[in-house]
Each structure stands twice: as C-alpha cells, then as structure tokens.
N, C-alpha and C. Protein backbone atom coordinates (compact mmCIF):
# COMPACT_ATOMS: atom_id res chain seq x y z
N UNK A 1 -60.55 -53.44 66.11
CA UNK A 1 -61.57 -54.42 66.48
C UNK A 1 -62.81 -54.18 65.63
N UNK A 2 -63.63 -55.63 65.11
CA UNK A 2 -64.56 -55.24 64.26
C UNK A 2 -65.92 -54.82 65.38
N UNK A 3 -67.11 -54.77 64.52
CA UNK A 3 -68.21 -54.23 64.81
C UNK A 3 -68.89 -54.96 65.49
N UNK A 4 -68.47 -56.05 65.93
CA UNK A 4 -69.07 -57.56 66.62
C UNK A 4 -68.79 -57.24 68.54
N UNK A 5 -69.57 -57.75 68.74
CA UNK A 5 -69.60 -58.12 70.21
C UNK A 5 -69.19 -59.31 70.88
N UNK A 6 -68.41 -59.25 71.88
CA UNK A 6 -68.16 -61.28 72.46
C UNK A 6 -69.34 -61.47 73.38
N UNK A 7 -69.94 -62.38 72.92
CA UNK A 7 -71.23 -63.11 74.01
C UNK A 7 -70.72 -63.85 75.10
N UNK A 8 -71.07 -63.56 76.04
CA UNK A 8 -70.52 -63.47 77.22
C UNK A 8 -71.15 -65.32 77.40
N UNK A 9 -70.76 -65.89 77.94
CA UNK A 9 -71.52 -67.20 78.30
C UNK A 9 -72.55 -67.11 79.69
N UNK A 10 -73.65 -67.22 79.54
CA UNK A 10 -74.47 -67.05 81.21
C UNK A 10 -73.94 -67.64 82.14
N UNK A 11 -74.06 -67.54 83.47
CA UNK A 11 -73.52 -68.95 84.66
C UNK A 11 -74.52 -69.60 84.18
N UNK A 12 -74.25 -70.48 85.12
CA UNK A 12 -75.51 -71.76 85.57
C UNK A 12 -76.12 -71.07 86.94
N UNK A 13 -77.32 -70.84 87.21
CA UNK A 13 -77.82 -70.68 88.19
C UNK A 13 -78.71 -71.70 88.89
N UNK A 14 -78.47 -72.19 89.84
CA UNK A 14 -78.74 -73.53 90.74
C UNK A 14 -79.89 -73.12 90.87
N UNK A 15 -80.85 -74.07 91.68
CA UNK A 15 -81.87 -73.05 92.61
C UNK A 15 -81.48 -74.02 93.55
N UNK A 16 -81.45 -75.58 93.28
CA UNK A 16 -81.43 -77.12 94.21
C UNK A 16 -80.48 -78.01 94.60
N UNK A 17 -79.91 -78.30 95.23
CA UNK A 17 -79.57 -79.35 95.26
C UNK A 17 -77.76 -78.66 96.37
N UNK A 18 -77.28 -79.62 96.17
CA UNK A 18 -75.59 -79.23 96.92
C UNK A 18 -74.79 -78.00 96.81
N UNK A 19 -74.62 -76.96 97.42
CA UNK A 19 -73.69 -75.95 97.20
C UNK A 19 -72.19 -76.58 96.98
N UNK A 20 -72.02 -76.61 96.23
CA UNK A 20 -70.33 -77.20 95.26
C UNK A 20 -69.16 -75.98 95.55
N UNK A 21 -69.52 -74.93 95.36
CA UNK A 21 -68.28 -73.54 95.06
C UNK A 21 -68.32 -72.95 96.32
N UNK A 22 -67.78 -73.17 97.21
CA UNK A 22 -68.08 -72.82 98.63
C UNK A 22 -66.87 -71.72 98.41
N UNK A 23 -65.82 -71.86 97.87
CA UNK A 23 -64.67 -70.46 97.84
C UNK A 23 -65.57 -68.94 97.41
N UNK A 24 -66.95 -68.98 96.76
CA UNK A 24 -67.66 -68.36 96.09
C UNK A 24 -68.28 -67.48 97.09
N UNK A 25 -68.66 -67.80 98.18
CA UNK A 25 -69.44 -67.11 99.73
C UNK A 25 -70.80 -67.12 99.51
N UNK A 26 -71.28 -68.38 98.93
CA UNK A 26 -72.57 -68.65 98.50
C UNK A 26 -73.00 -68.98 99.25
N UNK A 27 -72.30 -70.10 100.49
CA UNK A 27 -72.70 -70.75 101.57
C UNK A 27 -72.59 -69.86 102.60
N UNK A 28 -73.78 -70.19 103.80
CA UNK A 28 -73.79 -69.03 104.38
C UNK A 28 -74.26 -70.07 105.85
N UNK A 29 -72.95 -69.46 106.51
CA UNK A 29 -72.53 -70.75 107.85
C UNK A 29 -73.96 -70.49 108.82
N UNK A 30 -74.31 -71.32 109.57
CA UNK A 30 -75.96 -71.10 110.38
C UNK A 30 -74.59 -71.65 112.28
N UNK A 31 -75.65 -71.72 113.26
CA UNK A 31 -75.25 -72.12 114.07
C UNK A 31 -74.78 -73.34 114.22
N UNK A 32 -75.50 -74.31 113.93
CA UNK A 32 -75.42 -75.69 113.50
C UNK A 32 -73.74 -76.02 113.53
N UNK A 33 -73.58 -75.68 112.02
CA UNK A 33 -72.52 -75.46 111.45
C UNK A 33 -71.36 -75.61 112.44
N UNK A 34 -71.04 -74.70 113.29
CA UNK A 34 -69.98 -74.32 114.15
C UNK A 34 -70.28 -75.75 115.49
N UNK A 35 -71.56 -75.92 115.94
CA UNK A 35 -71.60 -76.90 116.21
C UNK A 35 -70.48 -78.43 115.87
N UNK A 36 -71.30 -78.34 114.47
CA UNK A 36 -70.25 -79.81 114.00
C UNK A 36 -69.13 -79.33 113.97
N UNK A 37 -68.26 -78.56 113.88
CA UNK A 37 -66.96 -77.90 113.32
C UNK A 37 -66.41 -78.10 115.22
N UNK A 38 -67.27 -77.62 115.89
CA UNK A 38 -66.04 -77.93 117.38
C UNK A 38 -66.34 -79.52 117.53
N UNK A 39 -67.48 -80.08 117.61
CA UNK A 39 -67.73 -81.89 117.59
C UNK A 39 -66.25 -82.07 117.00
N UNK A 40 -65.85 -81.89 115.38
CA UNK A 40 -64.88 -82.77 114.81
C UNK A 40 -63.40 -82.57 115.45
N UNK A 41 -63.66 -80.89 115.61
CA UNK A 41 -62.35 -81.06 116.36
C UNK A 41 -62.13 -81.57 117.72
N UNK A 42 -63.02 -82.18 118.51
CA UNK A 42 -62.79 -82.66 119.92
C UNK A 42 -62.93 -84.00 119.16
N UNK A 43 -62.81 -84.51 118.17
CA UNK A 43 -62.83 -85.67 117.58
C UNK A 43 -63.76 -86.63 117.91
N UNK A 44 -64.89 -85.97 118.09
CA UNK A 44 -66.52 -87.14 117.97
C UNK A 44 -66.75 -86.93 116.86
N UNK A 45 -67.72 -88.20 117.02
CA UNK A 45 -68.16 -88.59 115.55
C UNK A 45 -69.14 -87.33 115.61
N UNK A 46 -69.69 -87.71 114.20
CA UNK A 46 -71.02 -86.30 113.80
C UNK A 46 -71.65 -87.37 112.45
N UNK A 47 -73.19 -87.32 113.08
CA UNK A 47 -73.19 -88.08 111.70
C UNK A 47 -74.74 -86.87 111.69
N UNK A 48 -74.92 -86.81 110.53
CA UNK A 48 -76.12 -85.86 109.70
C UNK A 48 -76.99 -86.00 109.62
N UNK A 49 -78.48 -86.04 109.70
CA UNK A 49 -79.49 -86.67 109.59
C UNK A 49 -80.51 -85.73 109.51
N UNK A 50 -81.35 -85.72 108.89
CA UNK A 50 -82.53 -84.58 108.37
C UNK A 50 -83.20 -84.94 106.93
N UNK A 51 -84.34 -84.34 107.13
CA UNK A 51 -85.53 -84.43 106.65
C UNK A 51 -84.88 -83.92 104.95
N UNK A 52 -85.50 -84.11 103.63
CA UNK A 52 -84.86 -83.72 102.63
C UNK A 52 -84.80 -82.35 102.36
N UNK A 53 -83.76 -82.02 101.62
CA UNK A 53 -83.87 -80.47 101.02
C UNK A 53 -83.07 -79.55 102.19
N UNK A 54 -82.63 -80.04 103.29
CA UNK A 54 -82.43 -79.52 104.17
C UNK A 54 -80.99 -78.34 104.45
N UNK A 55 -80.14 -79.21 103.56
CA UNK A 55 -78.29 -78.55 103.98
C UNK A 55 -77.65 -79.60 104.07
N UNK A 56 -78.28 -80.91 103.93
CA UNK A 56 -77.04 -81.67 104.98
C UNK A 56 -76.42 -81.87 104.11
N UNK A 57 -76.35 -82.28 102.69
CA UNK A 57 -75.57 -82.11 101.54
C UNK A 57 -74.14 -80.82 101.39
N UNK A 58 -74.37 -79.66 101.54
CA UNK A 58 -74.27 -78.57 101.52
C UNK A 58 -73.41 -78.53 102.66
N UNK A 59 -73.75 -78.65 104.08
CA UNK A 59 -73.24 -78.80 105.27
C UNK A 59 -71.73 -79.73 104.79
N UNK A 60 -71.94 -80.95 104.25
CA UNK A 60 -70.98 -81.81 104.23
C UNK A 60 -69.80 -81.22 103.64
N UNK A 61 -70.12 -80.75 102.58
CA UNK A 61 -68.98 -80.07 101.60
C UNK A 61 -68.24 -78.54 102.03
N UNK A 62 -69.17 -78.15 102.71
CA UNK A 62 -68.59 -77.10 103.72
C UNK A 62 -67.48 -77.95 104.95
N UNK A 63 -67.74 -78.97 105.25
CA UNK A 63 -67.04 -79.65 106.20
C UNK A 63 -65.66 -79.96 105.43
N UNK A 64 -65.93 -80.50 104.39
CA UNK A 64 -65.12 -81.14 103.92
C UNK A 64 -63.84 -80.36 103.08
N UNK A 65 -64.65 -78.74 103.30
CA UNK A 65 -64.00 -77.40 102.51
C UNK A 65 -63.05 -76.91 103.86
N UNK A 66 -63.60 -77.05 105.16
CA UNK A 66 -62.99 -76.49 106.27
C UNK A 66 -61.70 -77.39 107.25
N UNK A 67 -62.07 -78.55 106.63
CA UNK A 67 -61.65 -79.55 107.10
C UNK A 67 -60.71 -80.69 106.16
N UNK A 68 -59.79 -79.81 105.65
CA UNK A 68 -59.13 -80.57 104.56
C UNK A 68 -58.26 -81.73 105.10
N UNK A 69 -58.08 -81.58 106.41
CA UNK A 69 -57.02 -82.39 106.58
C UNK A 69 -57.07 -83.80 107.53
N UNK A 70 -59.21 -83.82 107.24
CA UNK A 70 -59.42 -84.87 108.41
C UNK A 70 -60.20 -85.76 106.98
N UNK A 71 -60.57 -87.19 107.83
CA UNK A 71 -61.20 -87.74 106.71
C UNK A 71 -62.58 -87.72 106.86
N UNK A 72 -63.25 -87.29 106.15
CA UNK A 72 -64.86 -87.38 106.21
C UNK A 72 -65.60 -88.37 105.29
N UNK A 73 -66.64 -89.05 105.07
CA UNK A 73 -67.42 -90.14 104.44
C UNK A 73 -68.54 -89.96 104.58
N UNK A 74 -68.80 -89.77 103.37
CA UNK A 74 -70.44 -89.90 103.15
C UNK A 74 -71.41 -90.81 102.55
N UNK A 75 -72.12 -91.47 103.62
CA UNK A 75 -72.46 -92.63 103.29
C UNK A 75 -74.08 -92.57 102.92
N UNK A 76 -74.89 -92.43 101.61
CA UNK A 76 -76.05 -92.52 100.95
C UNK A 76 -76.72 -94.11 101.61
N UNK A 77 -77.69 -93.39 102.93
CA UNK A 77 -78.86 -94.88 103.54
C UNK A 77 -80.05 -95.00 102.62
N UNK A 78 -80.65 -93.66 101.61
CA UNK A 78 -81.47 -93.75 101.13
C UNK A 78 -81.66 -95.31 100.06
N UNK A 79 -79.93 -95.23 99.55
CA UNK A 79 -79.85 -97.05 98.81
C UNK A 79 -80.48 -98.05 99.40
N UNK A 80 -80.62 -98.06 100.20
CA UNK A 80 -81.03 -99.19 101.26
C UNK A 80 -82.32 -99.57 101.52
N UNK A 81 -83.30 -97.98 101.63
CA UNK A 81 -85.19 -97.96 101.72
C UNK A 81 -84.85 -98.26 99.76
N UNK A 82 -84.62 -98.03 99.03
CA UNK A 82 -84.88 -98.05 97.32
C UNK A 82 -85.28 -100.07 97.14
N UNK A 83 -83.53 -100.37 97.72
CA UNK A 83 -83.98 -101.80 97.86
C UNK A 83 -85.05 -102.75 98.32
N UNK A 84 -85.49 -102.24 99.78
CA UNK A 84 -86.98 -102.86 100.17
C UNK A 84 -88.28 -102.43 99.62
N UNK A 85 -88.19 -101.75 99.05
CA UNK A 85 -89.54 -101.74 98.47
C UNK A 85 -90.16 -102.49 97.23
C-alpha cells in the first residue's frame, strides 16, 4: 500500500428538521409516543397537531417505522393558510 491515506467522507449532521434513520437510535421515544402507539392499536384515529419545530414530523416516521403494517397519511394543512393570504 502506498503512502496515501483514504479520506474518509464526513456524515451529514442534521441539527433540523425530520429524524429520517430511526434504525440509527437517534430517535428517542418520550411518553407521548407510546400514547399514540396504544391509540393506533385500539384503532382510533390520532391526528398530530403542534406548534412548529416540535416532533410531530419525527413522531410520524417513528409511527410509520413501528407500524409497518397499518396505513398512515400525512396530510400538510399549512398548504391551505399559504393559499389565503
């Protein structure tokens, strides 16, 4: 082997927005959480709602990570205030 080094590629380090790699143990379950998780399985609805920046993004994809075998939908209302203004 020559005298060279392999440069390693950096990650990407997030700070914002949706936790995506949930197999990773990045996400880190709160009470809440287990909340919606018995809701879906007694099969009520659960719908999300909170202030921005919050999880509910994050929350969803955790749902949707735990819950492979139900159907979940995520429906963006913010389209809707963009239009009236």
């Amino acid at each position: 082997m020559s005298g060279t080094k392999k440069l390693l590629k950096p990650k990407e380090f997030v700070t914002r927005g949706p936790i995506f790699d949930l197999d990773k143990g990045i996400y880190i379950k709160r009470p809440e959480d287990i909340k919606v998780l018995q809701a879906v399985h007694q099969k009520d609805y659960v719908t999300l709602l909170g202030a921005r920046q919050t999880g509910k993004t994050s929350l969803f994809y955790m749902l949707k990570w735990e819950l492979k075998f139900h159907t979940l939908v995520f429906v963006d209302l913010s389209v809707l205030l963009l239009k009236n203004l």
